[in-house]
N, C-alpha and C. Protein backbone atom coordinates (compact mmCIF):
# COMPACT_ATOMS: atom_id res chain seq x y z
N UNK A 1 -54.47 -22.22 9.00
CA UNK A 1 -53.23 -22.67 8.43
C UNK A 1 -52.10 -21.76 8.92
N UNK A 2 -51.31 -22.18 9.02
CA UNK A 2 -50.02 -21.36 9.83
C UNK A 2 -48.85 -21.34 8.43
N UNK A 3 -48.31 -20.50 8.48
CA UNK A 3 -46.87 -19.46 7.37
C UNK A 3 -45.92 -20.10 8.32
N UNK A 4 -44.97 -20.48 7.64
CA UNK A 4 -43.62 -21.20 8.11
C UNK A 4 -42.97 -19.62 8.18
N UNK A 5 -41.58 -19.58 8.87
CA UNK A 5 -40.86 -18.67 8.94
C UNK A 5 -40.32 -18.26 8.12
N UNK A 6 -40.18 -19.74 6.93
CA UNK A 6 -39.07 -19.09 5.57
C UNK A 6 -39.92 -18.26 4.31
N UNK A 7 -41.29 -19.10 4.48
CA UNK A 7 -42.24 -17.99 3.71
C UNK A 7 -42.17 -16.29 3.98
N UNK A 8 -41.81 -15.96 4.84
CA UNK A 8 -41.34 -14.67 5.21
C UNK A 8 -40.39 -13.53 4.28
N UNK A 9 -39.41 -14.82 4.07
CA UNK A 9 -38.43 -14.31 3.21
C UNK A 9 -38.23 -14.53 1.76
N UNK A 10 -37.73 -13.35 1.07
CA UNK A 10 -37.88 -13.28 -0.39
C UNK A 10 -36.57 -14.29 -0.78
N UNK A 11 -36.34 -15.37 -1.69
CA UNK A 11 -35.66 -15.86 -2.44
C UNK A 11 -35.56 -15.93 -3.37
N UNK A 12 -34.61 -15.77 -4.39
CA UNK A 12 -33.87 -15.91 -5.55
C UNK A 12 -33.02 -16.88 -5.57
N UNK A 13 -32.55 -16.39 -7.22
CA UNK A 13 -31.59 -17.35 -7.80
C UNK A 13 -30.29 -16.81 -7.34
N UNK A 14 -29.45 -17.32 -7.31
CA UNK A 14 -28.17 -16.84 -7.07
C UNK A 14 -27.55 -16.14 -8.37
N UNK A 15 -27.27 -14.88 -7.42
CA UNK A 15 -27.15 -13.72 -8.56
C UNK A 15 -25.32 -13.91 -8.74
N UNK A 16 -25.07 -13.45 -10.09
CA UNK A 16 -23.56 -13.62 -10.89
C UNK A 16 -22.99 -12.99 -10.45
N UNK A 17 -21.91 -12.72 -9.42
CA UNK A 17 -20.75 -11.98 -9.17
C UNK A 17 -19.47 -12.09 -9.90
N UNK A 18 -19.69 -10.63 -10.59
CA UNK A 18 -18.81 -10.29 -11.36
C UNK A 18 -17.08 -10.04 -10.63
N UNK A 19 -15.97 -10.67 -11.04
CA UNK A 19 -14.45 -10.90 -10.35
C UNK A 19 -14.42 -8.79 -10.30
N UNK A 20 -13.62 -8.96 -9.29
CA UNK A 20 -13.44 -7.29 -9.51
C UNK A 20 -11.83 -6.76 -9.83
N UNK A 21 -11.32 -6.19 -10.49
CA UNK A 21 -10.52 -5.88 -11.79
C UNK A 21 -8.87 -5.94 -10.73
N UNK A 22 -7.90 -6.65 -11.18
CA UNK A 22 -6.86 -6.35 -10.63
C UNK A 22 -6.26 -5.67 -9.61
N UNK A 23 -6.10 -4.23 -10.48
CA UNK A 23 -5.80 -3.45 -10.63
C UNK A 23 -6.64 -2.64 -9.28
N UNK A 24 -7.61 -2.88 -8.57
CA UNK A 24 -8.03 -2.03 -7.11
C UNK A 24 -7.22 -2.73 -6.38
N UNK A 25 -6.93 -3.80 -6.29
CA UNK A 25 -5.67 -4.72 -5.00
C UNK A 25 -4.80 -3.83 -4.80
N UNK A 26 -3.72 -3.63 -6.30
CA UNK A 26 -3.16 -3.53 -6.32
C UNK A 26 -2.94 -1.61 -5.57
N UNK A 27 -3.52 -1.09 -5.97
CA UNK A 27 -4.30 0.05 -6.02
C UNK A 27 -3.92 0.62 -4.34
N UNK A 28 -4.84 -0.68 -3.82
CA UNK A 28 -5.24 -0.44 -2.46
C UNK A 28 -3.47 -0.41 -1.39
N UNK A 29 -3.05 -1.51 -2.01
CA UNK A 29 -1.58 -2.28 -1.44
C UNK A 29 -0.42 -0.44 -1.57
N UNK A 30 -0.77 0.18 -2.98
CA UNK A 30 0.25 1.00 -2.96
C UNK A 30 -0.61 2.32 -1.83
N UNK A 31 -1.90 2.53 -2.11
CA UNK A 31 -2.43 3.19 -0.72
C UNK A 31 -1.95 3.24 0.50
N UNK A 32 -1.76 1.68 1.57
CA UNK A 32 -1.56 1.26 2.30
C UNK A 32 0.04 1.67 2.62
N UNK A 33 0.97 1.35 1.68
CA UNK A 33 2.22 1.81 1.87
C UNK A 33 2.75 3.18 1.59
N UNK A 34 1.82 4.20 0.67
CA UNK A 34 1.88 5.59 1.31
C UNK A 34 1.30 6.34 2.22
N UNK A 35 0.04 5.65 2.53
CA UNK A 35 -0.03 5.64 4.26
C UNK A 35 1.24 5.59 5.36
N UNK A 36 1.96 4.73 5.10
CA UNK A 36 2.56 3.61 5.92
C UNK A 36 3.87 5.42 5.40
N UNK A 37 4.30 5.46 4.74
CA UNK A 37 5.48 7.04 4.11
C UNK A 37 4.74 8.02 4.72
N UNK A 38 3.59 8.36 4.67
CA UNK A 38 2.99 9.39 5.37
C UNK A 38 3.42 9.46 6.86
N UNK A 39 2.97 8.39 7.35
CA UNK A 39 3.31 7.82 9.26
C UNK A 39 4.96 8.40 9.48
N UNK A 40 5.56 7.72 8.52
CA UNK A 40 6.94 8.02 8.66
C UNK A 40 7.57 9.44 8.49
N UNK A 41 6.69 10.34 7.79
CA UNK A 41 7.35 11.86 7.52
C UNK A 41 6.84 12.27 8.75
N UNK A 42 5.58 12.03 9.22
CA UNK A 42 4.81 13.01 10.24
C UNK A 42 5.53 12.42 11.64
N UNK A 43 6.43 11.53 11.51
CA UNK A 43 6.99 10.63 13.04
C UNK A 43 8.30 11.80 12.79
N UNK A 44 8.95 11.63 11.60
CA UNK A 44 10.00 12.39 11.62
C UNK A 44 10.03 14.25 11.88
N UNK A 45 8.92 14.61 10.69
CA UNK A 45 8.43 15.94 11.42
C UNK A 45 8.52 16.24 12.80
N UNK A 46 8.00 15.59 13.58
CA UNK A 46 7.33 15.60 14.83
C UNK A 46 8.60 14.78 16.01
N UNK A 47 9.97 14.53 15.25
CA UNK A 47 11.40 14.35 16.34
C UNK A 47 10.85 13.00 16.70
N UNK A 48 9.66 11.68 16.42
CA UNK A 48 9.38 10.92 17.31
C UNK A 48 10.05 9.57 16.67
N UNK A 49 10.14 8.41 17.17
CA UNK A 49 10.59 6.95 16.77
C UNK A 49 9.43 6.38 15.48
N UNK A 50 9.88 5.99 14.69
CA UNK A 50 8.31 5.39 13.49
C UNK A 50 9.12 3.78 14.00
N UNK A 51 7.67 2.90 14.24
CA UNK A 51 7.94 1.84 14.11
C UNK A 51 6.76 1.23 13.30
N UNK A 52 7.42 0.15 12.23
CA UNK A 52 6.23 -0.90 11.90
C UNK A 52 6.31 -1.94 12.41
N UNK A 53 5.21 -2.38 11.98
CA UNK A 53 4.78 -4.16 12.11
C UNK A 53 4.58 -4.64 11.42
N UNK A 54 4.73 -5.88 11.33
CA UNK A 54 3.77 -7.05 10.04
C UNK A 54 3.13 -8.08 11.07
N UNK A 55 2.63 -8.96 10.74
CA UNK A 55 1.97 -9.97 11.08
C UNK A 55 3.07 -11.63 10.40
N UNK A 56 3.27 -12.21 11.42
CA UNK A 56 4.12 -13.42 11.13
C UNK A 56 2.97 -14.42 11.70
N UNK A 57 2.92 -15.55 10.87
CA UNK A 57 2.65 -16.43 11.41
C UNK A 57 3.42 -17.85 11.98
N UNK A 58 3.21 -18.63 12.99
CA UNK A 58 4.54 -18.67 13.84
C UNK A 58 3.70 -20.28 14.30
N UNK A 59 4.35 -21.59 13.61
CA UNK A 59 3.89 -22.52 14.67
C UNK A 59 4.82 -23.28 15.34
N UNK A 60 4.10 -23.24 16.56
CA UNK A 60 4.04 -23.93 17.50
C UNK A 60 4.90 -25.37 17.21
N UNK A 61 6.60 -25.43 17.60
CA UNK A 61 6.81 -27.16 16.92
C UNK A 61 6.40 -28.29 17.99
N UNK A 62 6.10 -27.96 19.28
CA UNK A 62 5.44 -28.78 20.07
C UNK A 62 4.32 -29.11 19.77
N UNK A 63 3.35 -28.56 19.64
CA UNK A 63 2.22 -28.45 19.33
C UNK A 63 1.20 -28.35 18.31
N UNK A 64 2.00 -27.59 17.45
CA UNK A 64 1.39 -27.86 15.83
C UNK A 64 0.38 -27.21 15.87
N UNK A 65 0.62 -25.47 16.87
CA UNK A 65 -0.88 -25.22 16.54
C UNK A 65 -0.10 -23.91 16.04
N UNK A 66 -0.37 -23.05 14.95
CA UNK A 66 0.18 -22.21 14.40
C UNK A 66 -0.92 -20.76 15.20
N UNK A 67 -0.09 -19.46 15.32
CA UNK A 67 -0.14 -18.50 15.76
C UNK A 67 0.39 -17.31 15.09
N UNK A 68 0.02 -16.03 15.13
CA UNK A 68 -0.09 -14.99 14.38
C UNK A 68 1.28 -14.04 15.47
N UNK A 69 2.01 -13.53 15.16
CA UNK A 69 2.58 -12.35 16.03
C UNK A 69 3.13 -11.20 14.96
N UNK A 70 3.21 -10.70 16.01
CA UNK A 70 3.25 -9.27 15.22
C UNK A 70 4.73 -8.91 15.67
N UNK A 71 5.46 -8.72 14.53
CA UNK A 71 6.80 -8.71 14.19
C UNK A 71 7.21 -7.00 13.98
N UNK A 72 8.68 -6.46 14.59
CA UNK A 72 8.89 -5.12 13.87
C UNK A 72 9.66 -5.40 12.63
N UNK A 73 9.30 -4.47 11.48
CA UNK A 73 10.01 -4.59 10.55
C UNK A 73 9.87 -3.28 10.08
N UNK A 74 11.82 -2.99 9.45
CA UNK A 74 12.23 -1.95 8.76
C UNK A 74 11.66 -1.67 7.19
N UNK A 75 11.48 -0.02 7.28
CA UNK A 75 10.11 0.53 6.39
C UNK A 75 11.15 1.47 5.86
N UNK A 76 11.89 1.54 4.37
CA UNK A 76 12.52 2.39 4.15
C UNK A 76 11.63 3.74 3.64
N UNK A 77 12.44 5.28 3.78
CA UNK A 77 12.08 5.96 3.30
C UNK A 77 11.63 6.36 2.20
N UNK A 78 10.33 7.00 1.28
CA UNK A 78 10.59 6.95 -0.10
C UNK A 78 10.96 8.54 -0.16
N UNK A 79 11.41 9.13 0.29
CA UNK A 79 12.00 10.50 0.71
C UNK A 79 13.46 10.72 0.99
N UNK A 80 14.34 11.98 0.07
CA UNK A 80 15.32 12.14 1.06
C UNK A 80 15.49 13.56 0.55
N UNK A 81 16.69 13.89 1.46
CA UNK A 81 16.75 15.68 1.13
C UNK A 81 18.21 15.55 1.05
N UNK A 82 18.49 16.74 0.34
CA UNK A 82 19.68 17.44 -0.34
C UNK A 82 19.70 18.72 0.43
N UNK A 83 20.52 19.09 1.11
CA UNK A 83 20.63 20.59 1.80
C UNK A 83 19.31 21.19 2.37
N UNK A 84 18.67 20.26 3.16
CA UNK A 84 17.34 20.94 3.91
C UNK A 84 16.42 20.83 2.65
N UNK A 85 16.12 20.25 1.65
CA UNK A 85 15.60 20.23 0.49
C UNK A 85 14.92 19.12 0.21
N UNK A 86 13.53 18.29 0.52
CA UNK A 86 13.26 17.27 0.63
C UNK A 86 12.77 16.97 -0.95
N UNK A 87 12.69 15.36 -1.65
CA UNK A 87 12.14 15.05 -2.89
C UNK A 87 11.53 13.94 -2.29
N UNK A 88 10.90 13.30 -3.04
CA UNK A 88 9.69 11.95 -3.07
C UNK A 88 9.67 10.98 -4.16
N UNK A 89 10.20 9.94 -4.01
CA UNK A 89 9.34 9.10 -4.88
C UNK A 89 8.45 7.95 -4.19
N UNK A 90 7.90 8.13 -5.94
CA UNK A 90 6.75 6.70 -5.48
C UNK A 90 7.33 5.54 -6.15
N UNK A 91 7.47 4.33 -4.93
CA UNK A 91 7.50 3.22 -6.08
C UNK A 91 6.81 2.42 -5.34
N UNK A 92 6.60 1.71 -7.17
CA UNK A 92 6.05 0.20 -7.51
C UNK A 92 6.83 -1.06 -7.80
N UNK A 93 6.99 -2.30 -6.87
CA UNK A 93 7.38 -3.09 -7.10
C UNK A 93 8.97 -3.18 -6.40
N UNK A 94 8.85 -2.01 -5.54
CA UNK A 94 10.57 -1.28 -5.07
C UNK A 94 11.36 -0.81 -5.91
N UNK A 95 10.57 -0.04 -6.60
CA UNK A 95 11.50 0.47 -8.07
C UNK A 95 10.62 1.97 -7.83
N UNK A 96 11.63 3.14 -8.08
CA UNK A 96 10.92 4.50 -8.88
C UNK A 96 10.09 4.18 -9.99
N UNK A 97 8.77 4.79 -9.75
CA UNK A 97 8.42 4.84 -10.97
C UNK A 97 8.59 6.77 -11.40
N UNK A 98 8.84 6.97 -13.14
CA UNK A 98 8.92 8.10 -13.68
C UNK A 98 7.26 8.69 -13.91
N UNK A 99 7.04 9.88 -12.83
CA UNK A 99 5.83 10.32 -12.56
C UNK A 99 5.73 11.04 -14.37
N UNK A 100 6.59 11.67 -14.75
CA UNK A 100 7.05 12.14 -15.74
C UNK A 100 8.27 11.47 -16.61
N UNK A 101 8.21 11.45 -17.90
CA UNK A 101 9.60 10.73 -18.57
C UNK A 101 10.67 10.99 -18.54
N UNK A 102 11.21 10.31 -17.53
CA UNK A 102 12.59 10.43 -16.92
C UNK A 102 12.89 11.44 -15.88
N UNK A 103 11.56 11.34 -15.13
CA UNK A 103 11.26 11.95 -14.03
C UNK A 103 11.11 11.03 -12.93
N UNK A 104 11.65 10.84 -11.66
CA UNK A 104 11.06 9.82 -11.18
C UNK A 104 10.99 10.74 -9.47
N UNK A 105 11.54 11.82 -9.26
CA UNK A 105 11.46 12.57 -8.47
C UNK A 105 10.35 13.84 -8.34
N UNK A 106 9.73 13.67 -7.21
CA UNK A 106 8.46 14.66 -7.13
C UNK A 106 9.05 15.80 -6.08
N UNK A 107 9.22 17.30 -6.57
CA UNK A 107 10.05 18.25 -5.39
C UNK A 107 8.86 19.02 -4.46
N UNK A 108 9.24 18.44 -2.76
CA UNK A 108 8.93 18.60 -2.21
C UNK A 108 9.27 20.00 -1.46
N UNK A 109 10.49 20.37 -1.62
CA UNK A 109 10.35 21.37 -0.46
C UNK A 109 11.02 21.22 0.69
N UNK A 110 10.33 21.80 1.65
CA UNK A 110 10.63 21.85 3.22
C UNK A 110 9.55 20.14 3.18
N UNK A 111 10.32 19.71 4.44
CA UNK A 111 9.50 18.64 4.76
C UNK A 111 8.43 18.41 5.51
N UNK A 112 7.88 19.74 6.06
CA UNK A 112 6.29 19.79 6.65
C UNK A 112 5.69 19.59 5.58
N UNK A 113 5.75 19.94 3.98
CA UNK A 113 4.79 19.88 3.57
C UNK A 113 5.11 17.94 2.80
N UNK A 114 5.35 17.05 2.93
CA UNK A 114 5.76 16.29 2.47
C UNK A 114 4.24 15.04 2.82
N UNK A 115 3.82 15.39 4.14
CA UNK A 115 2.12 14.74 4.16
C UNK A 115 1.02 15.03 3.57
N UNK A 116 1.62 16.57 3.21
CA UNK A 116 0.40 17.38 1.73
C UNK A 116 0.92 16.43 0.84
N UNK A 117 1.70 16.35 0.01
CA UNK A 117 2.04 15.63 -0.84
C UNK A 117 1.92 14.27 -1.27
N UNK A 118 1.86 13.62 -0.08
CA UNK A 118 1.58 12.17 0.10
C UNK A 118 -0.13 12.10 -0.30
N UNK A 119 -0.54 12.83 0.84
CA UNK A 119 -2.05 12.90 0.48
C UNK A 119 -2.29 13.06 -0.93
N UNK A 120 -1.81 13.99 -1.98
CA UNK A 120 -1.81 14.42 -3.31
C UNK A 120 -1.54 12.87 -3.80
N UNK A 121 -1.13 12.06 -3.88
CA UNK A 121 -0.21 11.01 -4.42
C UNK A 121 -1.42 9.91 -4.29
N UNK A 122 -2.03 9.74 -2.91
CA UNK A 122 -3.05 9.01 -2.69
C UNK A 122 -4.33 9.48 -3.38
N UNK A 123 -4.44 10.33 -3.14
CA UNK A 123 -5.73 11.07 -4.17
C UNK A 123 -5.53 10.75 -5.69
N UNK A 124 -4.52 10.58 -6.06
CA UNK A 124 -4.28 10.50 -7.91
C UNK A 124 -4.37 8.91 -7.88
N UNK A 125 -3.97 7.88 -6.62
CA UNK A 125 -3.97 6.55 -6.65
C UNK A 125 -5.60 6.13 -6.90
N UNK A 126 -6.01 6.74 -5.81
CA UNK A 126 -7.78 6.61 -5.73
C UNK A 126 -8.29 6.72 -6.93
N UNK A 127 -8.20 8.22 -7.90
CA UNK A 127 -8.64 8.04 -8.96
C UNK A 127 -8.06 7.22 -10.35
N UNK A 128 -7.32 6.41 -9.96
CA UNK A 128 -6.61 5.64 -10.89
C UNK A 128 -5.69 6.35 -12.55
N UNK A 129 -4.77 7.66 -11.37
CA UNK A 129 -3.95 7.96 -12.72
C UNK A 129 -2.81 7.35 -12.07
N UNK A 130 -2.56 6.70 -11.77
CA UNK A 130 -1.21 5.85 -11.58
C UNK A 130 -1.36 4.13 -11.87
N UNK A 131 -2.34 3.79 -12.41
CA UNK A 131 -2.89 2.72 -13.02
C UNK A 131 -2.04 2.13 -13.58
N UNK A 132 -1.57 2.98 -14.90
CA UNK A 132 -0.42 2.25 -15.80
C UNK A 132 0.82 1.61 -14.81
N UNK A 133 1.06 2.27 -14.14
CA UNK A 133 2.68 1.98 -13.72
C UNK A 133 2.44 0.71 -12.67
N UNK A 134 0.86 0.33 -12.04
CA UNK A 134 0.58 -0.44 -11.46
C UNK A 134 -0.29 -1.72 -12.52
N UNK A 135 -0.24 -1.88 -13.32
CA UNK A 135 -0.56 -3.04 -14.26
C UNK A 135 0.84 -3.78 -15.19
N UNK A 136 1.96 -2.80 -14.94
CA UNK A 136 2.98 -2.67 -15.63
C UNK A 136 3.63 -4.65 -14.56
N UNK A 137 3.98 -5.24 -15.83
CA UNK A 137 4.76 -6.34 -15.17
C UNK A 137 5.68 -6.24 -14.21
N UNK A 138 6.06 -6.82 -13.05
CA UNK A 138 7.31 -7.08 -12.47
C UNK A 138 8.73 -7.58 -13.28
N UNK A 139 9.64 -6.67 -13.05
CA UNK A 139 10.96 -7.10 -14.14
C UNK A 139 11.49 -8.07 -13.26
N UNK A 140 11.48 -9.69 -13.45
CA UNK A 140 11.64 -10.82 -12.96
C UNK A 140 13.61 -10.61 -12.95
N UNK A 141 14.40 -10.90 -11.42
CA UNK A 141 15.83 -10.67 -11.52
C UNK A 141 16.27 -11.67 -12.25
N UNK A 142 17.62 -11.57 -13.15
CA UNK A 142 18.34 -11.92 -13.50
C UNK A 142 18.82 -13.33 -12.91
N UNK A 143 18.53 -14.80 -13.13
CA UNK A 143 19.10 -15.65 -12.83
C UNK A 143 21.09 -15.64 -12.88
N UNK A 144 20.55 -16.34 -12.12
CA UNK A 144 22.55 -16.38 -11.46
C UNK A 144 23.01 -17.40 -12.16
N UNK A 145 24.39 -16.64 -12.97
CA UNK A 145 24.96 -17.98 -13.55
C UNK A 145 26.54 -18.50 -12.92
């Protein structure tokens, strides 16, 4: 008697995948864009041009076949300095958030150390103490009257 190939393999039931919580997206997205502040202090440190990109998608009106390009787009600073004196914020949603109450400025210093800092910022993201300010609603603008 001959074993089919699928007898080989172990099968089950299809196991329950549990949704995974908001709040890592979101998590990940503010990661990504102090990455993206990091690039930009260490371009500036270092006298060089920072450029970004995004991804556009772009169709084709002849053709109707849609295509991906990669677009430059302006990345504002979340950094600025006062007399050689650099500060930081982080925001969510393009807003400061107050790291402290009615704090919304983190003092940096000289600006070499401003990628230590970033790193510090990502490390507290990872372990989710900046959670609150990232579950916190979007303040929807003011309709125009």
């Amino acid at each position: 008697m001959t074993t089919s190939v699928l007898s080989s393999l172990k099968v089950i039931a299809r196991p329950k995948i549990e949704p995974k919580p908001p709040v890592l997206g979101k998590r990940l997205k503010l990661i990504e864009k102090l990455e993206q502040q990091k690039e930009m202090a260490v371009c500036m440190i270092e006298n060089r041009r920072f450029e970004a990109f995004r991804d556009k998608k772009v169709k084709n009106p002849e053709t109707g076949e849609v295509t991906v390009q990669r677009r430059p787009t302006t990345v504002r600073p979340w950094y600025y300095d006062s007399d050689h004196h650099y500060y930081l914020e982080v925001k969510v949603n393009n807003k400061p958030i107050d790291i402290q109450k009615g704090k919304p400025a983190i003092d940096v210093g000289e600006k070499v150390k401003l990628p230590e800092v970033i790193d510090t910022i990502i490390k507290a993201t990872e372990a989710g103490e900046l959670d609150e300010f990232l579950l916190k609603p979007a303040v929807p603008k003011k309709a125009k009257q």
